[in-house]
N, C-alpha and C. Protein backbone atom coordinates (compact mmCIF):
# COMPACT_ATOMS: atom_id res chain seq x y z
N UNK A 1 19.36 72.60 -106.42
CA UNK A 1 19.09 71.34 -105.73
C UNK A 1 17.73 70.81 -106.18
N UNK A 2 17.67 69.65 -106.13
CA UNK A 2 16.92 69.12 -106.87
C UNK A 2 16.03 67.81 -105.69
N UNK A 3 14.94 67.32 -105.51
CA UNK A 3 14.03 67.02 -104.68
C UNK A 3 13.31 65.58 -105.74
N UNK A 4 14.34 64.46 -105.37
CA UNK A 4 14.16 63.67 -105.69
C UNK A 4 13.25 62.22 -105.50
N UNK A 5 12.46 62.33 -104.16
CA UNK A 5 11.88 61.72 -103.69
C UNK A 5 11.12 61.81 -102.80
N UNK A 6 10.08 61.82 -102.37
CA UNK A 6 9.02 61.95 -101.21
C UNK A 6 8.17 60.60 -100.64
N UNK A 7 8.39 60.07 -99.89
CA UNK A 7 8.28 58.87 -99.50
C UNK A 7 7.51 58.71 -98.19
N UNK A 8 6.28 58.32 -97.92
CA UNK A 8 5.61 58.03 -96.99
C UNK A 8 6.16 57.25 -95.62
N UNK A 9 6.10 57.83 -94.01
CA UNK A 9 6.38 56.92 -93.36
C UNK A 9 5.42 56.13 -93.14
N UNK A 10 5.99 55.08 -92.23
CA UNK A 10 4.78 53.91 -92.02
C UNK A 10 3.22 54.80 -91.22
N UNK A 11 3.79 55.66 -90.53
CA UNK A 11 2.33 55.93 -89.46
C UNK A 11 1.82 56.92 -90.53
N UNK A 12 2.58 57.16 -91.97
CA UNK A 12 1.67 58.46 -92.73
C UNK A 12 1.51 59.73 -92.18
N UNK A 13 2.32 60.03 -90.92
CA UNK A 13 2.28 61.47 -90.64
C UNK A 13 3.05 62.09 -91.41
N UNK A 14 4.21 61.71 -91.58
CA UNK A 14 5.00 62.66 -92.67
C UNK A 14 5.73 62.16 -93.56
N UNK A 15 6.70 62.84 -94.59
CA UNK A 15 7.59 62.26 -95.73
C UNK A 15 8.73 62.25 -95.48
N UNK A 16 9.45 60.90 -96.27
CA UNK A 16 10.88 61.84 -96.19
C UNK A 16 11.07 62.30 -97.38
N UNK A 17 12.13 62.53 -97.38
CA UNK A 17 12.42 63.81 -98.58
C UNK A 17 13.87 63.23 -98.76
N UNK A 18 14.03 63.11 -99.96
CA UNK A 18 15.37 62.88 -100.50
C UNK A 18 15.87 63.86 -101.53
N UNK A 19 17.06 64.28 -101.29
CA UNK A 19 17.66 65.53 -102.38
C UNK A 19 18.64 64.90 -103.10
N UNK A 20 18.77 65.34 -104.27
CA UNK A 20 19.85 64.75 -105.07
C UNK A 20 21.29 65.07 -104.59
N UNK A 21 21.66 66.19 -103.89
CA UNK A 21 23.07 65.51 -102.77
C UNK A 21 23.10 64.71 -101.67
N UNK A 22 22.34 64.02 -101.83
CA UNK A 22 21.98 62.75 -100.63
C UNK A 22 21.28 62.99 -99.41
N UNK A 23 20.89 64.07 -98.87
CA UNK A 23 20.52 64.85 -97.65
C UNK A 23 18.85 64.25 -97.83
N UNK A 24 18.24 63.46 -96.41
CA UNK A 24 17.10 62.90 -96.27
C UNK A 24 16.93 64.08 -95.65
N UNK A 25 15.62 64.75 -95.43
CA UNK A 25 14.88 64.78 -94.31
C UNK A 25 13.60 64.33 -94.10
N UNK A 26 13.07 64.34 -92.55
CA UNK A 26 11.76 64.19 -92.48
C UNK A 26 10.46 65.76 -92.59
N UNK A 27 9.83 65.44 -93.11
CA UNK A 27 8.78 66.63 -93.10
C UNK A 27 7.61 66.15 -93.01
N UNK A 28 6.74 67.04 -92.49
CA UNK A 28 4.85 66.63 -91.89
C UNK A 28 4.30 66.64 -93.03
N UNK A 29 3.44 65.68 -93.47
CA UNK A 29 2.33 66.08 -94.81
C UNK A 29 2.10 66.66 -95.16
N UNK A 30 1.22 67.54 -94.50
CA UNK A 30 0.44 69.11 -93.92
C UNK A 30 1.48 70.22 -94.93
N UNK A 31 2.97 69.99 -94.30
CA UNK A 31 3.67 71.21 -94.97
C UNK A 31 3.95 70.65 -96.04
N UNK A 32 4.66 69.82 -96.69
CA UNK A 32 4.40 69.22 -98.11
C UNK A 32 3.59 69.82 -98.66
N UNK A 33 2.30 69.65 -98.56
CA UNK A 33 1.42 70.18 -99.47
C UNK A 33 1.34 71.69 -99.26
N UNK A 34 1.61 72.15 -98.47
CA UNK A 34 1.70 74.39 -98.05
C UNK A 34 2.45 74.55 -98.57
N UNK A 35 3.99 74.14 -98.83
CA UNK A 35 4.83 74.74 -99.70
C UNK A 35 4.95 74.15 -100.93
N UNK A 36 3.92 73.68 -101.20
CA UNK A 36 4.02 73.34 -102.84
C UNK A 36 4.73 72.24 -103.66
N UNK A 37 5.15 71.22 -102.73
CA UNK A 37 6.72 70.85 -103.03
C UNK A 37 6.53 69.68 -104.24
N UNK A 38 7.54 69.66 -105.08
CA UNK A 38 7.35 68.38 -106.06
C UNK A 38 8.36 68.03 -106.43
N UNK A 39 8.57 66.67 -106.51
CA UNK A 39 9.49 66.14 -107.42
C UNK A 39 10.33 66.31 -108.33
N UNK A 40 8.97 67.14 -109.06
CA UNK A 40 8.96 67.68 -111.03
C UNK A 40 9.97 69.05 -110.41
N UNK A 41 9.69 69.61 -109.73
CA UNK A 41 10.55 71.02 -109.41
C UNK A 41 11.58 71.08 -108.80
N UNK A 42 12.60 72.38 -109.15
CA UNK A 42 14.07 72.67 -108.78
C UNK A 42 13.55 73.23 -106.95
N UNK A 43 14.35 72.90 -106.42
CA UNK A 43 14.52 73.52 -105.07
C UNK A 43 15.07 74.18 -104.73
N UNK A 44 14.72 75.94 -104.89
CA UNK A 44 15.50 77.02 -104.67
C UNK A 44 16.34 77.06 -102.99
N UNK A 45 17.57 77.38 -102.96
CA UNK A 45 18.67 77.66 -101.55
C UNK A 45 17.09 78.46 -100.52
N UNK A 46 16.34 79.53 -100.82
CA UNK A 46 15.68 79.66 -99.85
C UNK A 46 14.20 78.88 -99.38
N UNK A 47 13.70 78.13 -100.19
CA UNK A 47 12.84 77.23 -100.02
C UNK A 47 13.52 75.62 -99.12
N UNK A 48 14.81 75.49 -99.57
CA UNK A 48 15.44 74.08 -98.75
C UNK A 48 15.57 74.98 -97.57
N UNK A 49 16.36 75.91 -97.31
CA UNK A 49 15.94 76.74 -95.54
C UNK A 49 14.90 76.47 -94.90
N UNK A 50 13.89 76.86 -95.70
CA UNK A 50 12.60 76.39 -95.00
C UNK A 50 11.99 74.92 -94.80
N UNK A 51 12.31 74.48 -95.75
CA UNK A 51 12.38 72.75 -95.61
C UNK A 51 13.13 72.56 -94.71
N UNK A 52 14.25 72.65 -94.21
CA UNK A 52 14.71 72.61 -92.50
C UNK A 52 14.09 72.97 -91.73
N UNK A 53 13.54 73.90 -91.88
CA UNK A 53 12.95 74.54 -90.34
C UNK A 53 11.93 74.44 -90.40
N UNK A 54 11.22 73.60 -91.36
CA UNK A 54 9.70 73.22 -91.22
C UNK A 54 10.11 71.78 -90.59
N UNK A 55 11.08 71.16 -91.00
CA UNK A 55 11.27 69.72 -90.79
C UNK A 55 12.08 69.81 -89.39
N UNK A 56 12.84 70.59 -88.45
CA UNK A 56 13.48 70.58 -87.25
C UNK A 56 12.04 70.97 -86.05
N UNK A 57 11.27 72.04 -86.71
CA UNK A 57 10.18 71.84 -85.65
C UNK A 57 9.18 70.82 -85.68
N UNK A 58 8.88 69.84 -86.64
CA UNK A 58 8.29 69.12 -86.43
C UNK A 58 8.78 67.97 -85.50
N UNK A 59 9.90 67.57 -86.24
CA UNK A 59 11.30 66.51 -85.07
C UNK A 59 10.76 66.81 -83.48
N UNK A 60 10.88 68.22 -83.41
CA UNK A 60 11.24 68.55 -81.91
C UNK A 60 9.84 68.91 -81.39
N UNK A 61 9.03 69.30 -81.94
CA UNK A 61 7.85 68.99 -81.37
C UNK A 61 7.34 67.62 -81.17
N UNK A 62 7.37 66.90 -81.81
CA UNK A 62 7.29 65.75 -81.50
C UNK A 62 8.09 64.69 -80.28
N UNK A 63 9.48 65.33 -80.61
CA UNK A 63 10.18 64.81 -79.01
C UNK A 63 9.55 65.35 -77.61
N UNK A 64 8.88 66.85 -77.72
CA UNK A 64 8.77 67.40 -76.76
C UNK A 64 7.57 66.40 -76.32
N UNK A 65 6.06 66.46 -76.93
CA UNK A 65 5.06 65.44 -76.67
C UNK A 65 5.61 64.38 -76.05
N UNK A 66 5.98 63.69 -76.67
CA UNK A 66 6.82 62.21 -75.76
C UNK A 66 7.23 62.72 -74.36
N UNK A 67 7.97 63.61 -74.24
CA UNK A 67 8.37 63.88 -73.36
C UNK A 67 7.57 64.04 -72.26
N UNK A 68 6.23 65.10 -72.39
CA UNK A 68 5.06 65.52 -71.73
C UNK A 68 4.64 64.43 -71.25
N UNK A 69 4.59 63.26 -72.45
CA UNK A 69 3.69 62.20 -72.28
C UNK A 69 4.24 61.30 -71.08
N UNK A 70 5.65 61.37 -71.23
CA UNK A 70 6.33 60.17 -70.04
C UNK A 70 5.75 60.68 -68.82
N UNK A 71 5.92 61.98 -68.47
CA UNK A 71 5.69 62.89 -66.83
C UNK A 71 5.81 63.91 -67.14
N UNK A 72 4.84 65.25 -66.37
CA UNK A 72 4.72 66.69 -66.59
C UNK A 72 5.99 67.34 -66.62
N UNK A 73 5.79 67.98 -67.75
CA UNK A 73 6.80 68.98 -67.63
C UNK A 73 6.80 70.72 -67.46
N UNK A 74 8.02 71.52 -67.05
CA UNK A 74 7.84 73.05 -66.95
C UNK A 74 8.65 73.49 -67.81
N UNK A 75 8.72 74.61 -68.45
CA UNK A 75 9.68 75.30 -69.49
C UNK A 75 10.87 75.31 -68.91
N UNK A 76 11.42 75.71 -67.86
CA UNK A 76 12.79 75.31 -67.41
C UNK A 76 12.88 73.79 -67.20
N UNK A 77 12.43 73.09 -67.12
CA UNK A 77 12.74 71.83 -67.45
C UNK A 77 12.89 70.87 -68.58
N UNK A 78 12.11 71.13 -69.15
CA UNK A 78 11.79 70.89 -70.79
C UNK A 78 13.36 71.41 -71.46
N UNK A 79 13.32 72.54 -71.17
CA UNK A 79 14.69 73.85 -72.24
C UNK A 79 15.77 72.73 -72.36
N UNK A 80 16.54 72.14 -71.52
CA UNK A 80 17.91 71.82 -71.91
C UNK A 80 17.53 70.51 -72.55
N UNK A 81 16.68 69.68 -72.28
CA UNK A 81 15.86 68.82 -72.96
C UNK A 81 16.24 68.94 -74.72
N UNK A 82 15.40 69.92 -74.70
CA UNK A 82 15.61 70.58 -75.95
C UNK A 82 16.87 70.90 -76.80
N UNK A 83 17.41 71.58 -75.87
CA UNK A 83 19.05 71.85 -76.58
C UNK A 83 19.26 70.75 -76.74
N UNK A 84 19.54 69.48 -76.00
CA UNK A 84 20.30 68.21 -76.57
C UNK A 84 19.72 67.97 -77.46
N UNK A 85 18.34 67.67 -77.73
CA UNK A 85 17.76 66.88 -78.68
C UNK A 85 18.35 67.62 -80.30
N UNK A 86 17.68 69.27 -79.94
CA UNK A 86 18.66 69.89 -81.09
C UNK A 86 19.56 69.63 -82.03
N UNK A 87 20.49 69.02 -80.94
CA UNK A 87 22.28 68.91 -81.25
C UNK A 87 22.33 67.64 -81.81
N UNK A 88 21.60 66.39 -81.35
CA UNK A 88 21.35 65.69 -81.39
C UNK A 88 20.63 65.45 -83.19
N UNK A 89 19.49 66.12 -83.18
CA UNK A 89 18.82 65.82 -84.80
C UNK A 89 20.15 66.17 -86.02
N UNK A 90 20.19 67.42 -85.40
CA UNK A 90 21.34 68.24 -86.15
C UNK A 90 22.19 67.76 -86.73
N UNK A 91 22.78 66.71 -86.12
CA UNK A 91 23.82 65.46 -85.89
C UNK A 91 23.12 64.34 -87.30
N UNK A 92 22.25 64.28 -87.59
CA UNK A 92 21.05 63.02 -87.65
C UNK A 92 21.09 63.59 -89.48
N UNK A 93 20.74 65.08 -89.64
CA UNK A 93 20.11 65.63 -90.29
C UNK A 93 20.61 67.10 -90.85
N UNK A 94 21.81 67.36 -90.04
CA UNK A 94 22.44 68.56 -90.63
C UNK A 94 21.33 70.00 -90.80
N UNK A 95 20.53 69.80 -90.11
CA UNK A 95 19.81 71.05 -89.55
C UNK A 95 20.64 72.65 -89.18
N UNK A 96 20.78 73.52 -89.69
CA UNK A 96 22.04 74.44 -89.24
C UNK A 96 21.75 74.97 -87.68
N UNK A 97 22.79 75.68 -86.55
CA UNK A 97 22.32 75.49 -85.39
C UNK A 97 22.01 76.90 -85.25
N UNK A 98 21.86 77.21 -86.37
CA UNK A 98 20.91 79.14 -86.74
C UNK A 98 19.56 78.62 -86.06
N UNK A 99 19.33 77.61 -86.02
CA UNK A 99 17.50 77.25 -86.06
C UNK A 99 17.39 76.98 -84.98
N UNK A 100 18.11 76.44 -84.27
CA UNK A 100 18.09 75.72 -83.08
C UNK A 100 17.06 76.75 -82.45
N UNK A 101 17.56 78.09 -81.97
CA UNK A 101 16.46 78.52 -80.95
C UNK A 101 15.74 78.86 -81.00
N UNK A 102 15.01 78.94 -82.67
CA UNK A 102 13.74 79.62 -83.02
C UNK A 102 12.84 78.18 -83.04
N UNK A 103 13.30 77.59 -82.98
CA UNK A 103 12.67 75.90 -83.26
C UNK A 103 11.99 75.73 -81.94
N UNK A 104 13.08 75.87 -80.83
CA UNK A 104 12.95 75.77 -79.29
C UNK A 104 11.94 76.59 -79.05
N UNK A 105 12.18 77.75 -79.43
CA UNK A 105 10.81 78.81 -78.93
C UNK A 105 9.24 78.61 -79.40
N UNK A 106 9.55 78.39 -80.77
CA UNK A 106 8.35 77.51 -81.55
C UNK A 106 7.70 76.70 -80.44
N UNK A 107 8.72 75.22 -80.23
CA UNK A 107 8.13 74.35 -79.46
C UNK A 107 7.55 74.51 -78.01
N UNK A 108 7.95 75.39 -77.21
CA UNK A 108 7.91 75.79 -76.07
C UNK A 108 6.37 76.57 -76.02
N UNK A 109 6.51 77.07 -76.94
CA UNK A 109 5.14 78.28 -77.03
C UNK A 109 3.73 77.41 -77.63
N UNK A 110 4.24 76.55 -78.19
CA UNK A 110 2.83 75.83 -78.61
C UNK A 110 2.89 74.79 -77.65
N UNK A 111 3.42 73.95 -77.02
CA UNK A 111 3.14 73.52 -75.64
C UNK A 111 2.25 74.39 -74.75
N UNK A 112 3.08 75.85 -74.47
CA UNK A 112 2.74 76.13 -73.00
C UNK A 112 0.72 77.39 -73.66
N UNK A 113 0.66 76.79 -75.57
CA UNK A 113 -0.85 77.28 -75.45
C UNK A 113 -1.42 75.97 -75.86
N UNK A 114 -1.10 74.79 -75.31
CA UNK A 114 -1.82 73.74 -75.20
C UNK A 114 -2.02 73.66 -73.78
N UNK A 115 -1.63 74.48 -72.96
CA UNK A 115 -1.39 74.19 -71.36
C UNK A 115 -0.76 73.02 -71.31
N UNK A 116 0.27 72.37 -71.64
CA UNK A 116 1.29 71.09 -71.52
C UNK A 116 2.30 71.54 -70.87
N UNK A 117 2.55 72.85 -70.10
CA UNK A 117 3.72 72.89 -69.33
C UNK A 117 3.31 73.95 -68.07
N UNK A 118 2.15 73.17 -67.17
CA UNK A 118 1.39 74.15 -66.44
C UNK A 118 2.07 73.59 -65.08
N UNK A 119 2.29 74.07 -64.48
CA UNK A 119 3.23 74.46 -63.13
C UNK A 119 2.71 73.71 -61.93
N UNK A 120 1.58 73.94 -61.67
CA UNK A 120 0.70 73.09 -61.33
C UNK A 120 0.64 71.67 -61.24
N UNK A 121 0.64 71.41 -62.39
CA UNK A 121 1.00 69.61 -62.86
C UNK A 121 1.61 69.16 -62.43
N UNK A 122 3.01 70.36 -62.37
CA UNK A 122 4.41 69.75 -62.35
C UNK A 122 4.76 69.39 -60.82
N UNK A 123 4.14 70.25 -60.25
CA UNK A 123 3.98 70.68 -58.67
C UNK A 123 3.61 68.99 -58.15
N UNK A 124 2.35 69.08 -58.52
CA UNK A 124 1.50 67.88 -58.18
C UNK A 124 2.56 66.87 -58.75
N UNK A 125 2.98 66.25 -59.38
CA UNK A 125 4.08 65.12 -59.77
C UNK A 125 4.94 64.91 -59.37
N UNK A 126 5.31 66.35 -59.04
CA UNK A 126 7.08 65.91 -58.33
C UNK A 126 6.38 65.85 -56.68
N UNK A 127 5.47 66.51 -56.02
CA UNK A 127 5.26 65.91 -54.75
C UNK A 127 4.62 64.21 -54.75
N UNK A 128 4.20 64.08 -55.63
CA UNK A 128 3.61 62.70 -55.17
C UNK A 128 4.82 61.84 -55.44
N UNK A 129 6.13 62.24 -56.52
CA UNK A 129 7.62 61.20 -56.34
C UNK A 129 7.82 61.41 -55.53
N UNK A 130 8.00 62.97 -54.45
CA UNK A 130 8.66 62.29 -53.48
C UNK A 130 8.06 63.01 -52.45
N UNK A 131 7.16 62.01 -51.75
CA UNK A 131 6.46 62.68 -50.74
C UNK A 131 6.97 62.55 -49.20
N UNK A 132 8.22 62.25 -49.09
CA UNK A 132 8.82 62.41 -47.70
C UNK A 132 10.37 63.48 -47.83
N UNK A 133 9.99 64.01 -48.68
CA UNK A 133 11.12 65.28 -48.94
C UNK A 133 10.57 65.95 -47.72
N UNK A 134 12.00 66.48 -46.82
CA UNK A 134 11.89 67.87 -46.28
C UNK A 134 11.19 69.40 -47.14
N UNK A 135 10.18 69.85 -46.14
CA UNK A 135 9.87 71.40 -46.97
C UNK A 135 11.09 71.93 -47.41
N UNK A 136 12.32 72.02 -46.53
CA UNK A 136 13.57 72.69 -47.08
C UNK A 136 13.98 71.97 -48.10
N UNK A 137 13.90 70.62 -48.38
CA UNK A 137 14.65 69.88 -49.50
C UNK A 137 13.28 70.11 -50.70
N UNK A 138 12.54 70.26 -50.33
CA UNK A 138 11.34 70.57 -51.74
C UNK A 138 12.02 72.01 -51.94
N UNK A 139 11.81 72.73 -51.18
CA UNK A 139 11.96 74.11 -51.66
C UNK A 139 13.24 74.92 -52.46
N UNK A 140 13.92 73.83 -52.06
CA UNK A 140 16.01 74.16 -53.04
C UNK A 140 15.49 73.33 -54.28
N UNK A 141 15.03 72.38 -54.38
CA UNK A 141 14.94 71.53 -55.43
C UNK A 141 14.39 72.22 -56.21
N UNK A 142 12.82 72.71 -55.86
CA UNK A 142 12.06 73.43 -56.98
C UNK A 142 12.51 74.83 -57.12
N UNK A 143 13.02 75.47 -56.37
CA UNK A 143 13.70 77.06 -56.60
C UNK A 143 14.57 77.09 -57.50
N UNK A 144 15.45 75.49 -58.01
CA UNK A 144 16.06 75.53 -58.74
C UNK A 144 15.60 75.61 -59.85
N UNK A 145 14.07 74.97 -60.36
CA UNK A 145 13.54 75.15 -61.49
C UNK A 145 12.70 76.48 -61.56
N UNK A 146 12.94 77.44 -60.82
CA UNK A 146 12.23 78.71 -61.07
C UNK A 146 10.90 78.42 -60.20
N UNK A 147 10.58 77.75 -59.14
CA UNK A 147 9.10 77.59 -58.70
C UNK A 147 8.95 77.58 -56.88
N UNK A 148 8.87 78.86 -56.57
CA UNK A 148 9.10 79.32 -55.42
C UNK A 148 8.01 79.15 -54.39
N UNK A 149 7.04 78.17 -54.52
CA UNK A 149 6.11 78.21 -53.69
C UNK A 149 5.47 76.78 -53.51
N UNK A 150 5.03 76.32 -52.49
CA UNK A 150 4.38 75.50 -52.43
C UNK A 150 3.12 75.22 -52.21
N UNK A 151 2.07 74.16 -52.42
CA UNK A 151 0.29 73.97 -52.58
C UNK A 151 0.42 73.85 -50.89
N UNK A 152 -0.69 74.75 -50.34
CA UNK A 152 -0.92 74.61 -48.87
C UNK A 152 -1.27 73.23 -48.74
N UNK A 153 -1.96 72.24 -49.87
CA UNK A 153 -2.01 70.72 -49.60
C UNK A 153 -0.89 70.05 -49.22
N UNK A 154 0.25 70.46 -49.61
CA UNK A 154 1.83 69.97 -49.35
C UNK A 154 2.24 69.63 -48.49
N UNK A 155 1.58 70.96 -47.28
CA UNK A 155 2.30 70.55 -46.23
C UNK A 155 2.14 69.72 -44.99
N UNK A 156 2.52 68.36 -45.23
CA UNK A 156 2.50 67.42 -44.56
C UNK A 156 3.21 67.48 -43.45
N UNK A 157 2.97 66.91 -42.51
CA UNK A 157 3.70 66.97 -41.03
C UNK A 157 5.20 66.70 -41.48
N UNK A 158 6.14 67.37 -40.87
CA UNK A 158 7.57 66.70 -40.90
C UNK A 158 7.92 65.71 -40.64
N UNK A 159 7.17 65.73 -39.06
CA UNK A 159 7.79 64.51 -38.07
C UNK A 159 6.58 62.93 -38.69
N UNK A 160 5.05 63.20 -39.02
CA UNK A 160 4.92 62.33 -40.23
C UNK A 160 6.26 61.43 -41.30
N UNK A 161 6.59 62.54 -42.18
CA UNK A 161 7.33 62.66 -43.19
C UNK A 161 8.46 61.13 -42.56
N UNK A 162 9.17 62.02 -41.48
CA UNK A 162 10.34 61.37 -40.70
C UNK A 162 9.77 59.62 -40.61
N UNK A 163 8.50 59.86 -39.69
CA UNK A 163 7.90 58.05 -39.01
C UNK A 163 8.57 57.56 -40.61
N UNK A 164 7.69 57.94 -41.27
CA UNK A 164 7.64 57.31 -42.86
C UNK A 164 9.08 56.53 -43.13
N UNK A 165 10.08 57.29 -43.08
CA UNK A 165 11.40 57.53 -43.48
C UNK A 165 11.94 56.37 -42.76
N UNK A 166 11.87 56.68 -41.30
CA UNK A 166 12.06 55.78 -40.00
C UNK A 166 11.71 54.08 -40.26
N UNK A 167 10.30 53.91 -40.74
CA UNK A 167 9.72 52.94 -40.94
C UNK A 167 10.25 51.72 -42.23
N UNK A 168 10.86 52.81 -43.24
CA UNK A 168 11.10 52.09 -44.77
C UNK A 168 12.63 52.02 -44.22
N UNK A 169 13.51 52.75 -43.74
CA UNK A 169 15.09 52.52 -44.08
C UNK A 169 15.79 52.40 -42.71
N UNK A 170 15.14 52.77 -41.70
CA UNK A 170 15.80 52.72 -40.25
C UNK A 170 14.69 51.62 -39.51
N UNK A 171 13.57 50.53 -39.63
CA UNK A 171 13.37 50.03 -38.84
C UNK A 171 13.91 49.35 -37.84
N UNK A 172 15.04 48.40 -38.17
CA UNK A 172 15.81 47.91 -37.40
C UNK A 172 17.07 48.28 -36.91
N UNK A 173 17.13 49.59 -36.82
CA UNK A 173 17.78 49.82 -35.68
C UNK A 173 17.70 50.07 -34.70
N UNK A 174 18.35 49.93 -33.10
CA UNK A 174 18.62 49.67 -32.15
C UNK A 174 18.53 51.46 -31.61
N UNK A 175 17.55 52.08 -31.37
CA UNK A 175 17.09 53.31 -31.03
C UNK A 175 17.78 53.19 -29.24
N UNK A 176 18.19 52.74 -28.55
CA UNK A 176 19.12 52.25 -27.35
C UNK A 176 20.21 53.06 -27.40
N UNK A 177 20.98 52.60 -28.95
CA UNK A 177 22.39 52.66 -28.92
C UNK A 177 22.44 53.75 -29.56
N UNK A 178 23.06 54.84 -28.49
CA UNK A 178 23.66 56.17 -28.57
C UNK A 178 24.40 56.15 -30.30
N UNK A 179 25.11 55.47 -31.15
CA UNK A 179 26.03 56.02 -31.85
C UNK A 179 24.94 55.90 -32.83
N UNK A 180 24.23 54.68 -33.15
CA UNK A 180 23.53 54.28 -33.72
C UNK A 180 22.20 54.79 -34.24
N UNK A 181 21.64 55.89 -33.02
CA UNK A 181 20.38 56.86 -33.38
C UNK A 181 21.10 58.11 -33.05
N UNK A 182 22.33 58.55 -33.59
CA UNK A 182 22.74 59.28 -33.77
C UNK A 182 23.39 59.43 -35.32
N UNK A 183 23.17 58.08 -35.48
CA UNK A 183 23.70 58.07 -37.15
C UNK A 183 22.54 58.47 -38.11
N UNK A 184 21.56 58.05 -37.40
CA UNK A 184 20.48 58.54 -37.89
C UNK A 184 19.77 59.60 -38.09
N UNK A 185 19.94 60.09 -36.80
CA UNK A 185 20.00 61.48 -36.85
C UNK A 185 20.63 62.63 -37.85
N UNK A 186 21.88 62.55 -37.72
CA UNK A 186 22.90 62.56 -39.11
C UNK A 186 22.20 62.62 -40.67
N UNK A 187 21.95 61.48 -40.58
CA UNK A 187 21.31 61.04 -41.87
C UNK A 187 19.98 62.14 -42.26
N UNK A 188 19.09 61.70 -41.41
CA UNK A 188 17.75 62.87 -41.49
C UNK A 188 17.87 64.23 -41.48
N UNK A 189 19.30 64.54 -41.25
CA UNK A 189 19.82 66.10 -40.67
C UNK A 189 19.81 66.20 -42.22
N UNK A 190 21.14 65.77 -42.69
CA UNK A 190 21.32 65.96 -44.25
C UNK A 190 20.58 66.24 -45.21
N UNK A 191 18.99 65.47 -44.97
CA UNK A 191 18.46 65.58 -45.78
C UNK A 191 17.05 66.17 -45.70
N UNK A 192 17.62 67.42 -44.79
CA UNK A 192 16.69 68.93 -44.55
C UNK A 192 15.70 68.68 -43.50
N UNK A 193 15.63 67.90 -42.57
CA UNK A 193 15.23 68.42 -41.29
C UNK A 193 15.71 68.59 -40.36
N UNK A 194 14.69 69.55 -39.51
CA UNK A 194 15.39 69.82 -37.87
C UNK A 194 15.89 68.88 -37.03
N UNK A 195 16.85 68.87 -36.48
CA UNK A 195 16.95 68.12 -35.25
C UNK A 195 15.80 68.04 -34.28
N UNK A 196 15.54 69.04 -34.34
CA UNK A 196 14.03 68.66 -33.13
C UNK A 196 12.97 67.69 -33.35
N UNK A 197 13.00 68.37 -35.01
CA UNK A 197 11.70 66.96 -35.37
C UNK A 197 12.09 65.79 -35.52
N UNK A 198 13.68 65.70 -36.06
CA UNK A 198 14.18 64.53 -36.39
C UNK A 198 14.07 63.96 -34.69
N UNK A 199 14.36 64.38 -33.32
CA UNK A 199 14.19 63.99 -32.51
C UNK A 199 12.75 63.26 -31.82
N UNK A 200 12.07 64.20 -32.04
CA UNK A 200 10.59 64.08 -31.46
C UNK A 200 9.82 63.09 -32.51
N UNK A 201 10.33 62.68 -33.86
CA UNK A 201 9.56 61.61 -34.80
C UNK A 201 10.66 60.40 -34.09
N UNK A 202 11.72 60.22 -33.53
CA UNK A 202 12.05 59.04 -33.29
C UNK A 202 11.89 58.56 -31.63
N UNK A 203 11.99 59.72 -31.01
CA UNK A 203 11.18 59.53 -29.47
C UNK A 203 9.40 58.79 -30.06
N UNK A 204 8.47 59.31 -30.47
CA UNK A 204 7.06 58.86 -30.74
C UNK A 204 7.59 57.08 -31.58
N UNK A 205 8.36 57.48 -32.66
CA UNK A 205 8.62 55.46 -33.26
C UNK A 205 9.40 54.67 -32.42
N UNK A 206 10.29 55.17 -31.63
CA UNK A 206 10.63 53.94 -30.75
C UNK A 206 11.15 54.50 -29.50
N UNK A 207 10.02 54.45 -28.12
CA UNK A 207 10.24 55.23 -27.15
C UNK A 207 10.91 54.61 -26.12
């Protein structure tokens, strides 16, 4: 195989690479010049291997950043992230899916020694989206991502939580009518609090 072209992108981070069976990829500068690569030269079957898997972790490191960058992320959250994108380049670029999880691990591990997937962060982000979650509805949500505990700052009053709730989606209802603050009730039940508090936050908002 033969390495017919090397071509600058616009931002100059990396090349593409054109092979004489038509196969583009993208690759970082940086490795261009580490593995030696030229034009003038044949491209041995185990050097194009590595030209994949120099060129799939760069792809996917780079998706991962973006990713970081939109809102914090945790390694169980990030992971399936990853697999799609994988499947996805793979698709793009014919990457073999031998690489896929050494690519993933690559990316994961130089994130989490940049501290870009610190728990913490993630903690702090997802409480400030949703800061009238039930403790029980925080605590299934994040147990699902592997994160079993919560910041003693967290814990906000329930029946708080509830007024809040009360105030944005139930103001106008008719707290009188039996079926009616019972639907409500209902509602607040579902979505992980007590009846007691759900009681005692709508006795204090409309007595």
């Amino acid at each position: 195989m033969n390495l017919i072209a090397a071509t600058s992108a616009r931002n100059g981070q990396f090349l593409w690479l054109k092979f004489d069976d038509g196969t583009i990829l993208p690759l970082e500068t940086t490795d261009f010049v580490k593995m030696s690569l030229s034009t003038s030269l044949p491209v041995s079957p185990d050097n194009f291997a590595l030209i994949q898997e120099h060129s799939l972790k760069f792809m996917l490191t780079g998706y991962a950043l973006r990713q970081v960058a939109i809102s914090p992320k945790i390694r169980t959250l990030l992971l399936p992230k990853l697999r799609l994108a994988c499947l996805k380049l793979s698709r793009k670029y014919g990457y073999p899916s031998a690489l896929h999880q050494p690519a993933i691990d690559y990316v994961l591990d130089y994130l989490e020694g940049r501290h870009l997937l610190e728990e913490d962060d993630y903690l702090d982000y997802y409480l400030r989206r949703h800061p009238n979650f039930s403790q029980s509805r925080l605590r299934f949500a994040l147990s699902r991502l592997g994160i079993d505990h919560l910041p003693d700052d967290s814990l906000i009053s329930e029946i708080d939580k509830i007024k809040t709730i009360l105030n944005k989606k139930y103001a106008k209802v008719d707290y009188q009518d039996y079926r009616a603050k019972t639907r409500v009730i209902s509602a607040l039940y579902r979505q992980g609090f007590s009846v007691s508090d759900i009681k005692s936050a709508i006795d204090d908002y409309a007595p």
